[in-house]
C-alpha atoms as a PDB file:
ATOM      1  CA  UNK A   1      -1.084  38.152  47.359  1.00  0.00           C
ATOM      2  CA  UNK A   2      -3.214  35.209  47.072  1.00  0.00           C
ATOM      3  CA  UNK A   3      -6.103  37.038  45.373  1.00  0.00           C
ATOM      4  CA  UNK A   4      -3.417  38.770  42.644  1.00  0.00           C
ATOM      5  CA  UNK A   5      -1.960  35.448  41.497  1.00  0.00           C
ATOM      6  CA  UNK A   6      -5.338  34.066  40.881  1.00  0.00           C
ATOM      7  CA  UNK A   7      -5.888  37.397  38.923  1.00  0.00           C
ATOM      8  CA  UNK A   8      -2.587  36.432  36.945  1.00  0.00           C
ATOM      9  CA  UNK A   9      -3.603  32.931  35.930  1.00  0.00           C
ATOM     10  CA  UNK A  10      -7.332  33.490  35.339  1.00  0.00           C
ATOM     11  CA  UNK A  11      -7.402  36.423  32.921  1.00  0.00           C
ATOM     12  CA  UNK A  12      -5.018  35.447  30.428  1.00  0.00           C
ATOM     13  CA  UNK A  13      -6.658  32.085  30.372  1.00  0.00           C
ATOM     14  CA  UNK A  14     -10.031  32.879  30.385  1.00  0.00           C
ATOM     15  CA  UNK A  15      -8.604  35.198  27.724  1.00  0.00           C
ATOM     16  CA  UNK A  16      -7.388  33.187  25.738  1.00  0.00           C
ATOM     17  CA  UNK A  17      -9.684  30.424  25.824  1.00  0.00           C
ATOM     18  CA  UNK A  18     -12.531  33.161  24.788  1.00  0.00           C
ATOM     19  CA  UNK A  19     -10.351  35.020  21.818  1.00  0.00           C
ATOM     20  CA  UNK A  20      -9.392  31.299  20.253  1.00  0.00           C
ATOM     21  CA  UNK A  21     -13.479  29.986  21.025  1.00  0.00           C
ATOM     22  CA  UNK A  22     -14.145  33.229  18.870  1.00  0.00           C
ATOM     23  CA  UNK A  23     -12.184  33.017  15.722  1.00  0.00           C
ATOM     24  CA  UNK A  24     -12.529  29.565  15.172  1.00  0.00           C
ATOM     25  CA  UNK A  25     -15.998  28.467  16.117  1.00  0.00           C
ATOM     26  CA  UNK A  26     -17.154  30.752  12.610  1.00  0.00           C
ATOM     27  CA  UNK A  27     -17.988  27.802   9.853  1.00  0.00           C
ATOM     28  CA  UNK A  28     -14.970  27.322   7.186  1.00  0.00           C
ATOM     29  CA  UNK A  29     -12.674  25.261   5.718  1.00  0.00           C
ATOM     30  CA  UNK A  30     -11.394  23.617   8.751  1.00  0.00           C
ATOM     31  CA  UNK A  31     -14.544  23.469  10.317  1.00  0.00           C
ATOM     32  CA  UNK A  32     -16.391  22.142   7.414  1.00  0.00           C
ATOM     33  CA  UNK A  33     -13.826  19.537   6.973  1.00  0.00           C
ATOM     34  CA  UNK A  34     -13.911  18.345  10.638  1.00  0.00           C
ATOM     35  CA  UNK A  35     -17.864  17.939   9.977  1.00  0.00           C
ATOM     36  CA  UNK A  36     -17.562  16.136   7.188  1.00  0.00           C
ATOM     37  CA  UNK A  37     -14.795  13.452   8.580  1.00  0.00           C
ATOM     38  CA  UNK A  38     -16.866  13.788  11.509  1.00  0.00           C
ATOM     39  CA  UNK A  39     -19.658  12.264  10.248  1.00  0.00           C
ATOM     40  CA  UNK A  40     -17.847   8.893   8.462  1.00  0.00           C
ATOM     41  CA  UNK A  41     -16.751   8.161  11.961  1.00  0.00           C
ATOM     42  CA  UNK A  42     -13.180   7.501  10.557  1.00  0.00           C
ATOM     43  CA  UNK A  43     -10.267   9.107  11.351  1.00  0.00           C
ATOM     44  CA  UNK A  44     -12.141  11.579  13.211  1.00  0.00           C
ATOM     45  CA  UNK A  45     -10.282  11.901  16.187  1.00  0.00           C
ATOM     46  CA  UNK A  46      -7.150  11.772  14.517  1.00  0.00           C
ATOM     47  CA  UNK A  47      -7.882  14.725  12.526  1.00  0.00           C
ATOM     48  CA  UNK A  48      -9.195  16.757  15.748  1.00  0.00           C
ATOM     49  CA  UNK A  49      -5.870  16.046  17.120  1.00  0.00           C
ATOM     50  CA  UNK A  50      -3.822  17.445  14.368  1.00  0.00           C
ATOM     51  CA  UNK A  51      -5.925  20.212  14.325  1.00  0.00           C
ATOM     52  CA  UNK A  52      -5.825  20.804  17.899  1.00  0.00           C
ATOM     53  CA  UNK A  53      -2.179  20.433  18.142  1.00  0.00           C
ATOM     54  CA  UNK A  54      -1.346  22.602  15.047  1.00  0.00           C
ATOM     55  CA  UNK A  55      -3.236  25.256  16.295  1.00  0.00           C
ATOM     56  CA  UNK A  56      -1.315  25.089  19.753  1.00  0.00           C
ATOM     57  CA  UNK A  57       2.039  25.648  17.938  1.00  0.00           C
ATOM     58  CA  UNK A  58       0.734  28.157  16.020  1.00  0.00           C
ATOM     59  CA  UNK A  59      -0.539  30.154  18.640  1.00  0.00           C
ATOM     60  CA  UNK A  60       2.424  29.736  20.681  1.00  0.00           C
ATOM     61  CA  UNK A  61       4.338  30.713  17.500  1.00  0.00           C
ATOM     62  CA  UNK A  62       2.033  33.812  17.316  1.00  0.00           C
ATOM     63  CA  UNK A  63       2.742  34.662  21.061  1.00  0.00           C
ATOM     64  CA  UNK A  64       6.481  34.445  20.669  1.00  0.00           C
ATOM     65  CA  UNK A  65       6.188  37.267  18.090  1.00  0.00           C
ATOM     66  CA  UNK A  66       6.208  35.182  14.964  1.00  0.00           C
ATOM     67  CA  UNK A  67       2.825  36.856  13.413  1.00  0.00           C
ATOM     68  CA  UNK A  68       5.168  40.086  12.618  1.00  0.00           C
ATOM     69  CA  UNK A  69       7.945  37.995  10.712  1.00  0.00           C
ATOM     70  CA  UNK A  70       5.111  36.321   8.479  1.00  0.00           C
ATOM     71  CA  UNK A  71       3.312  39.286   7.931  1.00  0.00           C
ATOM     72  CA  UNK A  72       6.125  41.231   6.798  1.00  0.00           C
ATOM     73  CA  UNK A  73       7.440  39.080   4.211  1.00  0.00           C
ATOM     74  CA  UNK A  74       6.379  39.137   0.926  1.00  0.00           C
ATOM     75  CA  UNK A  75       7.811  36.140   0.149  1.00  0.00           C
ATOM     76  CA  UNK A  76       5.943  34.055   2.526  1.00  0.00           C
ATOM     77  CA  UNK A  77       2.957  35.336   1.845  1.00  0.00           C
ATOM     78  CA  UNK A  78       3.588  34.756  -1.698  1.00  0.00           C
ATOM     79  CA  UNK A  79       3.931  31.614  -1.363  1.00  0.00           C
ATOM     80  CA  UNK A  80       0.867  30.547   1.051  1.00  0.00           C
ATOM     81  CA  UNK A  81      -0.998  32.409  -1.193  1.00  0.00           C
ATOM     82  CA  UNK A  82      -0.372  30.263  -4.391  1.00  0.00           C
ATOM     83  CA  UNK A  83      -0.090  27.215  -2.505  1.00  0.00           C
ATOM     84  CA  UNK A  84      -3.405  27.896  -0.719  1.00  0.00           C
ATOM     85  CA  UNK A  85      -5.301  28.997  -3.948  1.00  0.00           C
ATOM     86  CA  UNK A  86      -3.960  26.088  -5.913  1.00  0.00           C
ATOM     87  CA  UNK A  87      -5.050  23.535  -2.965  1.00  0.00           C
ATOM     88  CA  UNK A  88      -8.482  25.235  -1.966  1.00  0.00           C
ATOM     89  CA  UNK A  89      -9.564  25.717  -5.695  1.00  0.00           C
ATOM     90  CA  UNK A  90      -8.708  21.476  -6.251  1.00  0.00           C
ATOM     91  CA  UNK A  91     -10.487  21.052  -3.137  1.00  0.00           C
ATOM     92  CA  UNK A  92     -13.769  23.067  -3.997  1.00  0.00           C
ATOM     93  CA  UNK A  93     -14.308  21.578  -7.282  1.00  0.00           C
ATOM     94  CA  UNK A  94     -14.238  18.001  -6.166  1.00  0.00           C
ATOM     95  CA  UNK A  95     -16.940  19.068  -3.361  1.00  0.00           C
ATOM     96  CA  UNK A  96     -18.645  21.125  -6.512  1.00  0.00           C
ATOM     97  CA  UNK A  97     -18.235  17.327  -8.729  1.00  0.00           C
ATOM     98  CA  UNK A  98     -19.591  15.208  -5.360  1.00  0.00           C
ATOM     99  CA  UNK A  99     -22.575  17.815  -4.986  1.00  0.00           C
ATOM    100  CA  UNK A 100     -23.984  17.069  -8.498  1.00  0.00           C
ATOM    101  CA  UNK A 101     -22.879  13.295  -8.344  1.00  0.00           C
ATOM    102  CA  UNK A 102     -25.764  10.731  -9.118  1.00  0.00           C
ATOM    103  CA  UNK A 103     -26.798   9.067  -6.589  1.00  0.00           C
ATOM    104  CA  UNK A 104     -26.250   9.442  -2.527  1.00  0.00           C
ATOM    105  CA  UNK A 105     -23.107   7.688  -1.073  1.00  0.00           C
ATOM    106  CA  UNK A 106     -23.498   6.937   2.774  1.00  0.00           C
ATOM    107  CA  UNK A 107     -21.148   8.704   5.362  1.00  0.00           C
ATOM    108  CA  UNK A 108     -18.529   5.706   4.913  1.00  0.00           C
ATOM    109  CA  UNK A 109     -18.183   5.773   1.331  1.00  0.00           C
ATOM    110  CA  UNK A 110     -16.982   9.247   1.790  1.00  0.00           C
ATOM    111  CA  UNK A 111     -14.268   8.452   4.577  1.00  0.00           C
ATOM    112  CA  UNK A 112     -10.814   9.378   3.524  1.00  0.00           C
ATOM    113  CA  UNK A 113      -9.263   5.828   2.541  1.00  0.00           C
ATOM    114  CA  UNK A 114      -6.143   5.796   5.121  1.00  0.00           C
ATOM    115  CA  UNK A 115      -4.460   6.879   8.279  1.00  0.00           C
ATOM    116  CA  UNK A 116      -2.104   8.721   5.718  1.00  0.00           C
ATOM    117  CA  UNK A 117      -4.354  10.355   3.763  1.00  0.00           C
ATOM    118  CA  UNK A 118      -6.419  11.514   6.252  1.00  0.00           C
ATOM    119  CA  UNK A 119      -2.954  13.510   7.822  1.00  0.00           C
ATOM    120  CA  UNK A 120      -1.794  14.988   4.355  1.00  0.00           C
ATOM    121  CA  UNK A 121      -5.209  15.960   3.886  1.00  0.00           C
ATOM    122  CA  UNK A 122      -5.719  17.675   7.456  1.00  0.00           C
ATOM    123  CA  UNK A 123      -2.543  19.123   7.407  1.00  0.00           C
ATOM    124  CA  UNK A 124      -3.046  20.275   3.864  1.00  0.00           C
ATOM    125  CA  UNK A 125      -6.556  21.595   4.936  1.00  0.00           C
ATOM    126  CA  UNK A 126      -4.795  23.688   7.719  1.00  0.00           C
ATOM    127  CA  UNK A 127      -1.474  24.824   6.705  1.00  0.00           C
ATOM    128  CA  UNK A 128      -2.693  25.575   3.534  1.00  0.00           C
ATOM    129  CA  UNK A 129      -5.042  28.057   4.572  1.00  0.00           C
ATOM    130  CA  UNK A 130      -3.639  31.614   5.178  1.00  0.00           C
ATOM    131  CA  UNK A 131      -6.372  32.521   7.387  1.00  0.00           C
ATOM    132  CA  UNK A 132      -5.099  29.835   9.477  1.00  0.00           C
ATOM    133  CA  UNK A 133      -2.469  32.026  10.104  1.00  0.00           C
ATOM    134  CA  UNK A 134      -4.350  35.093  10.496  1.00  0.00           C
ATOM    135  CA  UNK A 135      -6.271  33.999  12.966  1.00  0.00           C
ATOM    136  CA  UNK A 136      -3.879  32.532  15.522  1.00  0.00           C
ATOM    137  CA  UNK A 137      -0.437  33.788  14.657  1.00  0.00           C
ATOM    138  CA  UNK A 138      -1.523  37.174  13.792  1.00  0.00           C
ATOM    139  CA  UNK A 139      -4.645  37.613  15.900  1.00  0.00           C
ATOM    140  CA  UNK A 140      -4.569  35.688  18.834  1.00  0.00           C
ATOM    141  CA  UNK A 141      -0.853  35.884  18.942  1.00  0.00           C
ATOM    142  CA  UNK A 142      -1.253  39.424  19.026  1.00  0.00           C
ATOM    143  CA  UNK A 143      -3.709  39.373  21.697  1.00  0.00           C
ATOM    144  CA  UNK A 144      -1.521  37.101  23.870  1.00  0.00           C
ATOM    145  CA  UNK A 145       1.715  38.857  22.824  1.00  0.00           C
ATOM    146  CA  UNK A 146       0.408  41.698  25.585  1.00  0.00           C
ATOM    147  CA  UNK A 147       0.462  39.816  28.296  1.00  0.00           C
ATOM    148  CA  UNK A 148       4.126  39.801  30.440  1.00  0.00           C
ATOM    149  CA  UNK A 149       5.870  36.898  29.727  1.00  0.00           C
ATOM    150  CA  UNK A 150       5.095  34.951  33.039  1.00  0.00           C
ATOM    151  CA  UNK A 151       1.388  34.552  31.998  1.00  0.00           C
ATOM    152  CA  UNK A 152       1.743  34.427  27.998  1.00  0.00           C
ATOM    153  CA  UNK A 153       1.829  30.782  28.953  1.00  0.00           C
ATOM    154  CA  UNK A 154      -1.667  30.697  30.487  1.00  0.00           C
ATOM    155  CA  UNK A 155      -3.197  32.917  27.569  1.00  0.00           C
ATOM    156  CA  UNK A 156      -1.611  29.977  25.398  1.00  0.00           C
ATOM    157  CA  UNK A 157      -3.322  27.311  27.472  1.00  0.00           C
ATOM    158  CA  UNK A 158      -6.590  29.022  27.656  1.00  0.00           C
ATOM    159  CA  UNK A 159      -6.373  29.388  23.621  1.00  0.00           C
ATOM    160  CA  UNK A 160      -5.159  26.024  23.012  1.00  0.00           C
ATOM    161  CA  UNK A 161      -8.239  24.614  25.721  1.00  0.00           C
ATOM    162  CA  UNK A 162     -10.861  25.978  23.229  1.00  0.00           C
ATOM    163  CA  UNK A 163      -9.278  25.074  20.281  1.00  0.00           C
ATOM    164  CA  UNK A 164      -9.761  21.137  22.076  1.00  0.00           C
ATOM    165  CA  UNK A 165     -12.844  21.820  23.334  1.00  0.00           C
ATOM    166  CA  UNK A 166     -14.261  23.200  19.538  1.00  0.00           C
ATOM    167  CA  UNK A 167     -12.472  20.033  17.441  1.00  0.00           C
ATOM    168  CA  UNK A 168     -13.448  17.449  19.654  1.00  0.00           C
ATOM    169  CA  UNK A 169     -17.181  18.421  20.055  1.00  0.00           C
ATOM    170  CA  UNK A 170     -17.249  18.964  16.678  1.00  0.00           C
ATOM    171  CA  UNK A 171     -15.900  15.795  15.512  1.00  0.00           C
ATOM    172  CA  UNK A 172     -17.596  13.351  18.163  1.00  0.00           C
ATOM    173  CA  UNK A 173     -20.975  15.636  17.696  1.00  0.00           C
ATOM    174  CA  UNK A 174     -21.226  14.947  14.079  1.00  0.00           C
ATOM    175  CA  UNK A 175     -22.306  11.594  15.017  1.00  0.00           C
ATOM    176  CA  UNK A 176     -25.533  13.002  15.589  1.00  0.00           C
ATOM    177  CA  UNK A 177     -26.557  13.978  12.422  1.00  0.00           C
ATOM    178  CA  UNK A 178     -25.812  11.066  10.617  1.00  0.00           C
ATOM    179  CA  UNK A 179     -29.536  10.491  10.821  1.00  0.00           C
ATOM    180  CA  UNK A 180     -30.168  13.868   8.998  1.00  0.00           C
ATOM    181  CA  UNK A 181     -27.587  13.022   6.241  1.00  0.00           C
ATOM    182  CA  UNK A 182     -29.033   9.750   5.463  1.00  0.00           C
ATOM    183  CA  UNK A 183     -30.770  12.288   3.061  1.00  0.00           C
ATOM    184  CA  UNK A 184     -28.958  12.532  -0.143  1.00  0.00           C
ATOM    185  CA  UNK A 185     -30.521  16.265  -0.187  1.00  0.00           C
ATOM    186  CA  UNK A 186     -28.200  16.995   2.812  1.00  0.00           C
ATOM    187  CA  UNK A 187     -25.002  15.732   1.487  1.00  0.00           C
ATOM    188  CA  UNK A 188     -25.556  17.812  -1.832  1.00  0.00           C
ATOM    189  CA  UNK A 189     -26.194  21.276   0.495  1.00  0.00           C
ATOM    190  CA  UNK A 190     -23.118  20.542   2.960  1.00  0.00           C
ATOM    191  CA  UNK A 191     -20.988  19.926  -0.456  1.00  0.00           C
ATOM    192  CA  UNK A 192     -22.256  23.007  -2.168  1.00  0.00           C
ATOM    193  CA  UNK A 193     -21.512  24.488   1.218  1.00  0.00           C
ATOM    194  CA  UNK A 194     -17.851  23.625   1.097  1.00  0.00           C
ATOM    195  CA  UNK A 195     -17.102  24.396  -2.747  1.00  0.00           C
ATOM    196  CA  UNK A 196     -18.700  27.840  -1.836  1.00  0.00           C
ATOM    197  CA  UNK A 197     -16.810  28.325   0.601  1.00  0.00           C
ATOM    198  CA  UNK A 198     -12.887  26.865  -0.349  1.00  0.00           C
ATOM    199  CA  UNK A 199     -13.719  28.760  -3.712  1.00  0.00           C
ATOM    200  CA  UNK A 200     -14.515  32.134  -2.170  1.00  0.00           C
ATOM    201  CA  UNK A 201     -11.203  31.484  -0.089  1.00  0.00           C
ATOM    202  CA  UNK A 202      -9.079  30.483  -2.931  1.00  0.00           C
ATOM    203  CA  UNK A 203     -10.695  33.668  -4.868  1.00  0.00           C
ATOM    204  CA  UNK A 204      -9.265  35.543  -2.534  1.00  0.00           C
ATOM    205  CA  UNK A 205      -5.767  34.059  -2.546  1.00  0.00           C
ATOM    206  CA  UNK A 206      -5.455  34.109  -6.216  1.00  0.00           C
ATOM    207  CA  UNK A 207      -6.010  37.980  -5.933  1.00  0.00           C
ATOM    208  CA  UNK A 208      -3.817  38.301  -2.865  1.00  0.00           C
ATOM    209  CA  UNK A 209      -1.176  36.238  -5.466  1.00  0.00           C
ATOM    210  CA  UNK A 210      -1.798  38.861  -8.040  1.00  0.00           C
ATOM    211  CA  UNK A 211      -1.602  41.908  -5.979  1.00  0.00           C
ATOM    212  CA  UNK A 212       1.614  40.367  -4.696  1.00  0.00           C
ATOM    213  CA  UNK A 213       3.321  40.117  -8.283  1.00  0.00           C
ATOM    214  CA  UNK A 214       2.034  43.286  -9.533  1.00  0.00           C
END
């Protein structure tokens, strides 16, 4: 009886932790962002709380069944779509201005200026992002949706753990390459880096916008 409880508990979170380690650990928006923040030292923590904690409601969200409502409305996905473009294509050409800019500016000159900007901006940075979604409402939420009700809550635990274990090491890690972006070299690749990447996202939204419409 023992033995089968343990079973119960352990899967789904090992599970979970494992499905959320693997979706999210891939470099993108999110992650990029985190690393970059990371590296002023400022508002760091802060911003791998909100992402932590945004991807625990979203998960449970996806769990609860929510992933089928969002991606069954055309509306919805309208809307993240344009919203996402229109912030990810803003976003990748002020990395795309900062990559070209003369001169190098040190990791603290690059620090969001306040506690309030650096929440809109994480916030934006997530929520923004339909693959956001994808991953951990429609994914992950699918994955955990499985499980019998009685140990959805582990899987959700076990996803949430990695999602804290990712953001944090990430963010406090960053730390040690400040050394290695003391080179203004550096901070022009990791820019390039992000406008490549928000602008191949946002591509993709504006299309997903257009096939919408159409």
């Amino acid at each position: 009886m023992r033995e089968n409880r343990v079973s119960e508990i352990s899967v789904p979170l090992s599970q979970g932790f494992l499905a959320s380690l693997g979706l999210i650990i891939a470099i993108g928006t999110q992650n990029a962002f985190v690393l970059s923040q990371g590296l002023t030292r400022q508002f760091n923590l802060l911003i791998a709380t909100i992402c932590c904690t945004t991807d625990a409601l979203l998960i449970t969200a996806g769990v609860l069944g929510m992933g089928l409502l969002i991606t069954e409305n055309p509306v919805l996905l309208l809307v993240a779509a344009v919203g996402g473009g229109l912030f990810l294509t803003a976003y990748s050409l002020r990395a795309l201005h900062s990559a070209f800019y003369s001169g190098a500016l040190e990791a603290s000159e690059r620090a969001l200026p306040n506690v309030k900007a650096a929440i809109i901006t994480t916030y934006a940075i997530t929520l923004l992002n339909p693959h956001v979604y994808l991953d951990t409402v429609v994914l992950i939420g699918s994955i955990g949706g499985r499980y019998p009700a009685d140990q959805q809550s582990w899987f959700i635990l076990g996803a949430t753990l990695a999602s804290v274990t990712w953001f944090y090491s990430l963010s406090i890690g960053a730390r040690y390459l400040g050394p290695l972006f003391k080179s203004p070299k550096a901070w022009r690749i990791l820019d390039l880096s992000v406008s490549l990447m928000m602008g191949i996202l946002a591509f993709g939204l504006w299309r997903q916008a257009a096939e919408l419409l159409s």
